[in-house]
N, C-alpha and C. Protein backbone atom coordinates (compact mmCIF):
# COMPACT_ATOMS: atom_id res chain seq x y z
N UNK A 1 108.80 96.64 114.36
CA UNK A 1 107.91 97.01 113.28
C UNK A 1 108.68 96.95 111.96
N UNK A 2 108.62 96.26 110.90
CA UNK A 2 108.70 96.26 109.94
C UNK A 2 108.64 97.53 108.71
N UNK A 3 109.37 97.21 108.18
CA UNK A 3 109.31 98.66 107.11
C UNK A 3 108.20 98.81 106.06
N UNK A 4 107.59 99.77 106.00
CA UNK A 4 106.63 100.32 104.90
C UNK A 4 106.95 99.12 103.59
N UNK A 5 105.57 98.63 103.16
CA UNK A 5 105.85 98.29 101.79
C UNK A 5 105.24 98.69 100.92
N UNK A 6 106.16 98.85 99.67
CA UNK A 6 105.85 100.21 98.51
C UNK A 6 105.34 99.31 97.25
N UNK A 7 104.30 99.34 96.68
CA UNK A 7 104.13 98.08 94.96
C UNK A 7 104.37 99.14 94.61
N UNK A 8 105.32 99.30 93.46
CA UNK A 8 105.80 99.91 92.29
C UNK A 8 105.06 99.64 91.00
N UNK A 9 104.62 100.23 90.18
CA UNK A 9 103.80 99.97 88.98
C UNK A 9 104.09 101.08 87.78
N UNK A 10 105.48 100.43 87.18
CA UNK A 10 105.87 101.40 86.41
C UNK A 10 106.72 100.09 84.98
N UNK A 11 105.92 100.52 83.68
CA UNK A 11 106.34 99.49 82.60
C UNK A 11 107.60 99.41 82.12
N UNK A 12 108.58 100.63 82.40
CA UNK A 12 110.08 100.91 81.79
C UNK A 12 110.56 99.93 83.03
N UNK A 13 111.68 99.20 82.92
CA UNK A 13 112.02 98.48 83.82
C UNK A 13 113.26 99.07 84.29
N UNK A 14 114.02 100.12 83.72
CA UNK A 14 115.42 101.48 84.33
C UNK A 14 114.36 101.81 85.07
N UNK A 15 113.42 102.07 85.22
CA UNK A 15 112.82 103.75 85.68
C UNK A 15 112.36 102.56 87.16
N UNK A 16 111.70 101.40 86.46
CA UNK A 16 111.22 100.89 88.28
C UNK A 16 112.43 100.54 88.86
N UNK A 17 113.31 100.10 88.26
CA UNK A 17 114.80 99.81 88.91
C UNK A 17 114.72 100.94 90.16
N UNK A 18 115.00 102.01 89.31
CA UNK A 18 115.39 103.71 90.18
C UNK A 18 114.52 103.75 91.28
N UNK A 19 113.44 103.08 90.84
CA UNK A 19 112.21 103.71 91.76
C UNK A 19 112.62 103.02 93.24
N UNK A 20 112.83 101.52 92.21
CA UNK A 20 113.15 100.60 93.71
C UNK A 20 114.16 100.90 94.44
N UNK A 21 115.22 101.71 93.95
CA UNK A 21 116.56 101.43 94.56
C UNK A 21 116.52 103.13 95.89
N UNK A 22 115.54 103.98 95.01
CA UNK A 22 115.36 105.23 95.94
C UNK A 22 114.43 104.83 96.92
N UNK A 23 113.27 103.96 97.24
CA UNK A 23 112.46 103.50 98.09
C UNK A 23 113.35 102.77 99.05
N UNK A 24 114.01 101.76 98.52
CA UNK A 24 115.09 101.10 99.40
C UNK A 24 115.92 101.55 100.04
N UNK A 25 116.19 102.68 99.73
CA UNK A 25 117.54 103.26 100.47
C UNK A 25 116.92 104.09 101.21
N UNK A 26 115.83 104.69 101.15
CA UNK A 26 115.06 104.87 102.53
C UNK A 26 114.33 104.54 103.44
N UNK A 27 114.60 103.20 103.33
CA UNK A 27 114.25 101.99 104.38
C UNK A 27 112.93 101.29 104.02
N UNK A 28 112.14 101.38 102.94
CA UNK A 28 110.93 101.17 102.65
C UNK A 28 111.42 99.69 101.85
N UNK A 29 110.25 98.29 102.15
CA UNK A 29 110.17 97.13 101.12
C UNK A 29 109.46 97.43 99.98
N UNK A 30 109.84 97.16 98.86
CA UNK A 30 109.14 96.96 97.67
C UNK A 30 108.83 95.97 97.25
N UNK A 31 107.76 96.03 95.82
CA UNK A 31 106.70 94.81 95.33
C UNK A 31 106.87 95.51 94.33
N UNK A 32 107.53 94.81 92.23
CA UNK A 32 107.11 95.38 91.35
C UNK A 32 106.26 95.06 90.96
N UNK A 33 105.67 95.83 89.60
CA UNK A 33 104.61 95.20 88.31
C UNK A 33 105.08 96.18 87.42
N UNK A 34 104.51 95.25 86.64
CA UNK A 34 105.51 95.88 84.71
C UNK A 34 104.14 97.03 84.23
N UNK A 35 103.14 96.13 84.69
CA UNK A 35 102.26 96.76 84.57
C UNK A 35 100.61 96.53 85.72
N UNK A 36 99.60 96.71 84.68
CA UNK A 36 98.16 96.99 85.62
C UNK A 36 98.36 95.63 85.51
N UNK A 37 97.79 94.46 85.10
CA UNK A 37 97.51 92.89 85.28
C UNK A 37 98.37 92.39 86.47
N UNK A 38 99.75 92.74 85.94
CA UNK A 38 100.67 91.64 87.34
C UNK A 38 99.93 92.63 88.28
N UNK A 39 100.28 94.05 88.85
CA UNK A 39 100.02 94.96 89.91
C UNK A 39 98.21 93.78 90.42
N UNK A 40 97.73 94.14 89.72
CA UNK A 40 95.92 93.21 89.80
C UNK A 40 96.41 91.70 90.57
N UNK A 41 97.15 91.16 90.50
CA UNK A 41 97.63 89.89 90.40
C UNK A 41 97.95 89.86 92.27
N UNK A 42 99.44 91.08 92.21
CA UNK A 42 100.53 90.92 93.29
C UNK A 42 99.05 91.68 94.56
N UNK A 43 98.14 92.48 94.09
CA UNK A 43 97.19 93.15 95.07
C UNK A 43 96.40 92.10 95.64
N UNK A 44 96.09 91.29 94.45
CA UNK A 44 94.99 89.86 94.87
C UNK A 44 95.96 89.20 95.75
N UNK A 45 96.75 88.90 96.41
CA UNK A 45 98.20 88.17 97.41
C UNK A 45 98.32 88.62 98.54
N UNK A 46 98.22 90.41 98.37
CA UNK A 46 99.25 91.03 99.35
C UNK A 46 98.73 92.66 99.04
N UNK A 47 98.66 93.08 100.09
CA UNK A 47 97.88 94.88 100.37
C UNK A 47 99.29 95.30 100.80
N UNK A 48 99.55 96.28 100.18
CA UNK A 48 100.99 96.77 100.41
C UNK A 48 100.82 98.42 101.22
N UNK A 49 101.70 99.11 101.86
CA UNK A 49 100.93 100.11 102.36
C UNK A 49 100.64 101.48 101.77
N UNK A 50 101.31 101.25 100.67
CA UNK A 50 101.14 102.28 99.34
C UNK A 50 101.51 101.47 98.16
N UNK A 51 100.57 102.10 97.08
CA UNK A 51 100.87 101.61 95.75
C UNK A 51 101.73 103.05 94.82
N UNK A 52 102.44 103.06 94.10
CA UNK A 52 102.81 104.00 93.42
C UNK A 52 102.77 103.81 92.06
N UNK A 53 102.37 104.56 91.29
CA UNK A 53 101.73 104.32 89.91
C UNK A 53 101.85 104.84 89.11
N UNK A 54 102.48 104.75 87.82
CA UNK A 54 102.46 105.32 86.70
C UNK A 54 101.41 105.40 85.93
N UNK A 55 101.13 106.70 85.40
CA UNK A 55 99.97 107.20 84.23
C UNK A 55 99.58 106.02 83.55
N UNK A 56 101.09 105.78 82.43
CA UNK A 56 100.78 104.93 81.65
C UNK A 56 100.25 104.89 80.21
N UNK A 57 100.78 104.29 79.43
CA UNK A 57 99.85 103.96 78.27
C UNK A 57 98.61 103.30 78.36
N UNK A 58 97.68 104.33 77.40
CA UNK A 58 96.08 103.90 77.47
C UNK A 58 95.62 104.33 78.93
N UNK A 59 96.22 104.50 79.76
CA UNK A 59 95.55 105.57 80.72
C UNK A 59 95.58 103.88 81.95
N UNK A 60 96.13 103.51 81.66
CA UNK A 60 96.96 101.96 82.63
C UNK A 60 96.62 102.30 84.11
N UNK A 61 97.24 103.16 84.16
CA UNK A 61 96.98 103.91 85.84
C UNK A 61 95.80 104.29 86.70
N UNK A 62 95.06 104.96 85.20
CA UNK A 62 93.84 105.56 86.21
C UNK A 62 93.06 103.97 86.10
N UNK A 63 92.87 103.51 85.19
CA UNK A 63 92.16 102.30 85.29
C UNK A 63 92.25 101.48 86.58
N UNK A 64 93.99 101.45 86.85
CA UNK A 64 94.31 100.47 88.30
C UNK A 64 93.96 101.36 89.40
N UNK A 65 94.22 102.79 89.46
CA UNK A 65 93.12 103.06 90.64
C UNK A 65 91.61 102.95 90.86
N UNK A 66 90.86 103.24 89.62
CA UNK A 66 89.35 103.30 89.56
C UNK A 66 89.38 101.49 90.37
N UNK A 67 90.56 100.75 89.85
CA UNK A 67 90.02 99.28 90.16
C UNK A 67 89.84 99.23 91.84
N UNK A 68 91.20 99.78 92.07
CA UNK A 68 91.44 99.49 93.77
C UNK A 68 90.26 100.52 94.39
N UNK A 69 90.13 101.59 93.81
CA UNK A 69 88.85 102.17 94.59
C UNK A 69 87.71 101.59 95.12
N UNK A 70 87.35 101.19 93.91
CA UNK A 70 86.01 99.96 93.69
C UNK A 70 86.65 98.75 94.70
N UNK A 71 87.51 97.96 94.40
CA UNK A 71 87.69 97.15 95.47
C UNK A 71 87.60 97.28 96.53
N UNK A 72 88.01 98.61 97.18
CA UNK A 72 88.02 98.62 98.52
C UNK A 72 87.31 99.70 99.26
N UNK A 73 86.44 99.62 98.56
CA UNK A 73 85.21 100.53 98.92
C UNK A 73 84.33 100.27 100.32
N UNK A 74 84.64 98.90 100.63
CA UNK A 74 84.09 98.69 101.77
C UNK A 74 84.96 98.94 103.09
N UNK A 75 86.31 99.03 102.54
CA UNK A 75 87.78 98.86 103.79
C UNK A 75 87.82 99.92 104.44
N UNK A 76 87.63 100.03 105.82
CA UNK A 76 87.88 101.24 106.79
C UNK A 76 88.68 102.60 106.48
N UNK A 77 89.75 101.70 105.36
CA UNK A 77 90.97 102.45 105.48
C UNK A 77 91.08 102.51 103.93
N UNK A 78 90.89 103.78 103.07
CA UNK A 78 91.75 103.24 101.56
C UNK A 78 93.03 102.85 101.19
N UNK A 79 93.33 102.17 100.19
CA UNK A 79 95.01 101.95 100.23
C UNK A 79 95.16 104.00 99.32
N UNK A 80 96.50 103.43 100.43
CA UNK A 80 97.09 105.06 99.45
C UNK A 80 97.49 105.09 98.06
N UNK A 81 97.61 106.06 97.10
CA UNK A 81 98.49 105.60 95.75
C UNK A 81 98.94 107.11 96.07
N UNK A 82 100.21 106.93 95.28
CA UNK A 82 100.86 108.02 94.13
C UNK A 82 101.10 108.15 92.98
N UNK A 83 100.66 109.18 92.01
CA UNK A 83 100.54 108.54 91.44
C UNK A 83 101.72 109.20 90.22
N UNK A 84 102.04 109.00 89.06
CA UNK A 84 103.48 109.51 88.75
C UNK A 84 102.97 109.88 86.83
N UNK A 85 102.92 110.89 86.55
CA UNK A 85 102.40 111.74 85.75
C UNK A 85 103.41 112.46 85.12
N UNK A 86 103.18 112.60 83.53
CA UNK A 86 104.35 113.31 82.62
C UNK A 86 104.01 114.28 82.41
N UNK A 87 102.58 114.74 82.25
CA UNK A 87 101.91 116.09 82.00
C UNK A 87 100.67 116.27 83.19
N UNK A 88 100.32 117.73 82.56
CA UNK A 88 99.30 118.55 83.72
C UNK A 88 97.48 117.17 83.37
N UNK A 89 97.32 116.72 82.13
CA UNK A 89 96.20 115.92 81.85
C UNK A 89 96.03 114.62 82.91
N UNK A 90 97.56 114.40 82.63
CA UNK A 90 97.83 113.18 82.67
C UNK A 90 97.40 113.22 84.79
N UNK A 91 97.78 114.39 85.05
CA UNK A 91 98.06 114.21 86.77
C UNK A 91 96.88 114.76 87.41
N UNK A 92 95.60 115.22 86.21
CA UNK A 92 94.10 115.50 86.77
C UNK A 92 93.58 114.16 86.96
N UNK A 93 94.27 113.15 85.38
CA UNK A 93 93.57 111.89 85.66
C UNK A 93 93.62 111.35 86.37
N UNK A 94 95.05 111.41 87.02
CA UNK A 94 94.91 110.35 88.33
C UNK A 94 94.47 110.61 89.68
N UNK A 95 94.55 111.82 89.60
CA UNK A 95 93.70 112.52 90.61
C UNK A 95 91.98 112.63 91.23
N UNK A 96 91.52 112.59 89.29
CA UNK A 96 90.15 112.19 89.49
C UNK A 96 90.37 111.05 89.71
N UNK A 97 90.76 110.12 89.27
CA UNK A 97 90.39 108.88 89.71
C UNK A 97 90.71 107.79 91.08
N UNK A 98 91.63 108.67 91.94
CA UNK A 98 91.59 108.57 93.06
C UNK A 98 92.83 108.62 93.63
N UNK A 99 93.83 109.13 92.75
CA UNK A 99 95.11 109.07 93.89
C UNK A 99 94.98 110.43 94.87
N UNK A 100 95.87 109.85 95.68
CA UNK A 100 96.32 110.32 97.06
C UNK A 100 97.06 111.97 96.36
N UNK A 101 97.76 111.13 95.89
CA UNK A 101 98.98 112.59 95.73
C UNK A 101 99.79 111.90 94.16
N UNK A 102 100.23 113.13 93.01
CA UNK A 102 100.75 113.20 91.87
C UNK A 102 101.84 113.73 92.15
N UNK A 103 103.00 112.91 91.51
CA UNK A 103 104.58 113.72 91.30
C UNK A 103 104.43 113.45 89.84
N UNK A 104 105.30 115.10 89.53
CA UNK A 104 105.25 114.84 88.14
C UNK A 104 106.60 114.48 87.89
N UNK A 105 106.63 114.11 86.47
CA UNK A 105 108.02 114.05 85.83
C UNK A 105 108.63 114.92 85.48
N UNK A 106 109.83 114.97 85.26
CA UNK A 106 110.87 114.12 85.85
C UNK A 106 110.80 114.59 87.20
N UNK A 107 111.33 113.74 88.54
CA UNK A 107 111.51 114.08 89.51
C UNK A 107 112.52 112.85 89.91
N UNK A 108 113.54 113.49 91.04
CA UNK A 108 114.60 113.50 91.57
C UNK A 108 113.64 112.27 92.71
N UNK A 109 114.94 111.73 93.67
CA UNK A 109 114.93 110.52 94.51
C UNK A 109 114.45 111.11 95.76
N UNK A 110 114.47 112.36 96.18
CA UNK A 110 113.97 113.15 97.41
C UNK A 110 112.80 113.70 97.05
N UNK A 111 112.46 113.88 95.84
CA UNK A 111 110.95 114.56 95.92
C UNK A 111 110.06 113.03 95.86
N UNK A 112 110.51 112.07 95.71
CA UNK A 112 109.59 110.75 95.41
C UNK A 112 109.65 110.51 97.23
N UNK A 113 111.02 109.86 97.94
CA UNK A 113 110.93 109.37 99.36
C UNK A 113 109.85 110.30 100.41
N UNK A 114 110.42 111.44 99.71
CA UNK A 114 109.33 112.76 100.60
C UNK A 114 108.03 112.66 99.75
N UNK A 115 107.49 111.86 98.89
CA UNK A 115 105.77 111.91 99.04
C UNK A 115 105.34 111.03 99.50
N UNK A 116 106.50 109.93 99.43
CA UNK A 116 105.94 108.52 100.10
C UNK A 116 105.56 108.62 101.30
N UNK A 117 106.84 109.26 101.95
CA UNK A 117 106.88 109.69 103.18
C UNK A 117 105.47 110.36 103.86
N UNK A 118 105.54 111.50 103.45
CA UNK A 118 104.11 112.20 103.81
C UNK A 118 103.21 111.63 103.92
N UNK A 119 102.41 110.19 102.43
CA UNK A 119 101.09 110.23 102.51
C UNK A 119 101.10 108.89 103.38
N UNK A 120 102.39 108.10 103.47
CA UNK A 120 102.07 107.06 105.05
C UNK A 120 102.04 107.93 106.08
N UNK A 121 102.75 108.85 106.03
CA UNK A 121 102.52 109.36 108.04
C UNK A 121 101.42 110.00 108.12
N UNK A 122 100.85 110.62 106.98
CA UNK A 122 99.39 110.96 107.24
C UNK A 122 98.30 110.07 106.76
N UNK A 123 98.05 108.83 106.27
CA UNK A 123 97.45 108.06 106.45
C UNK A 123 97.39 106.39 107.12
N UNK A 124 98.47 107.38 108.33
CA UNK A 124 99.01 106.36 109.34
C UNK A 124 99.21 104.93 109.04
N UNK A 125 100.55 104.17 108.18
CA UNK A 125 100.86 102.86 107.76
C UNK A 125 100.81 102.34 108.87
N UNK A 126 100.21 101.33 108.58
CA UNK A 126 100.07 100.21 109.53
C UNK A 126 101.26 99.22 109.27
N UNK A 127 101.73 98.83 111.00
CA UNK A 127 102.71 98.04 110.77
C UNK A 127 103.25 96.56 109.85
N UNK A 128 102.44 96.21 109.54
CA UNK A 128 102.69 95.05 107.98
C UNK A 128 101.47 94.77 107.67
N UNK A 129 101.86 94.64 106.14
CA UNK A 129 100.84 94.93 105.08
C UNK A 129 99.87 93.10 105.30
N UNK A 130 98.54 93.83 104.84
CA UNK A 130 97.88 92.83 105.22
C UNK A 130 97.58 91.08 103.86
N UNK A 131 97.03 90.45 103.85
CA UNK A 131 97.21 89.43 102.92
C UNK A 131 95.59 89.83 101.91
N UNK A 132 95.58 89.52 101.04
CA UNK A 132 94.68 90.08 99.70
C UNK A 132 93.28 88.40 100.40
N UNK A 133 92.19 89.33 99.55
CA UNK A 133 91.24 88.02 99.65
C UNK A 133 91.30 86.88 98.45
């Protein structure tokens, strides 16, 4: 079985670095985007088994969940998100709009692996991610 794959969707390119390098070292594959368009792009290709997501400028984030919601409104299974929030506004929005689970900022490399962690084993990852329509 293949390892969990994580799309990263964060515009600072240090901060997705970090993101990638703490996902990786706990055995998880990653997929970046700088932002919502590529993320729209790399989803249309490839269903990854969590997306993780930054707020964002202009509200970037909730927009890319409202999108994947709507997309996959028909799929047995939703894709998971997390979603990654600087303030208390910022982590209702993504919440209403459909993530799984909010870490706020700043947070450390064990509070991120441990949410990843959690919301695949409880929304049971499937062993490799499937191909986009």
């Amino acid at each position: 079985m293949k390892a969990p794959v994580v799309l990263i969707v964060e515009a600072d390119s240090n901060v997705r670095h970090a993101l990638v390098d703490a996902l990786r070292s706990a055995g998880h594959r990653t997929l970046e985007a700088a932002g919502e368009e590529t993320a729209r792009a790399v989803l249309g290709c490839v269903i990854p088994h969590l997306v993780l997501v930054e707020h964002g400028p202009a509200q970037a984030g909730v927009r890319l969940i409202s999108w994947l919601r709507e997309a996959r409104s028909s799929s047995a299974a939703p894709l998971p998100v997390v979603g990654m929030a600087g303030s208390e506004p910022e982590a209702e929005a993504l919440l209403a709009a459909g993530a799984t689970r909010v870490l706020r900022k700043p947070f450390g490399p064990e509070a991120l692996t441990g949410a990843v962690a959690r919301v695949l084993s409880r929304c049971g990852a499937r062993a490799d991610p499937g191909e986009g329509s």
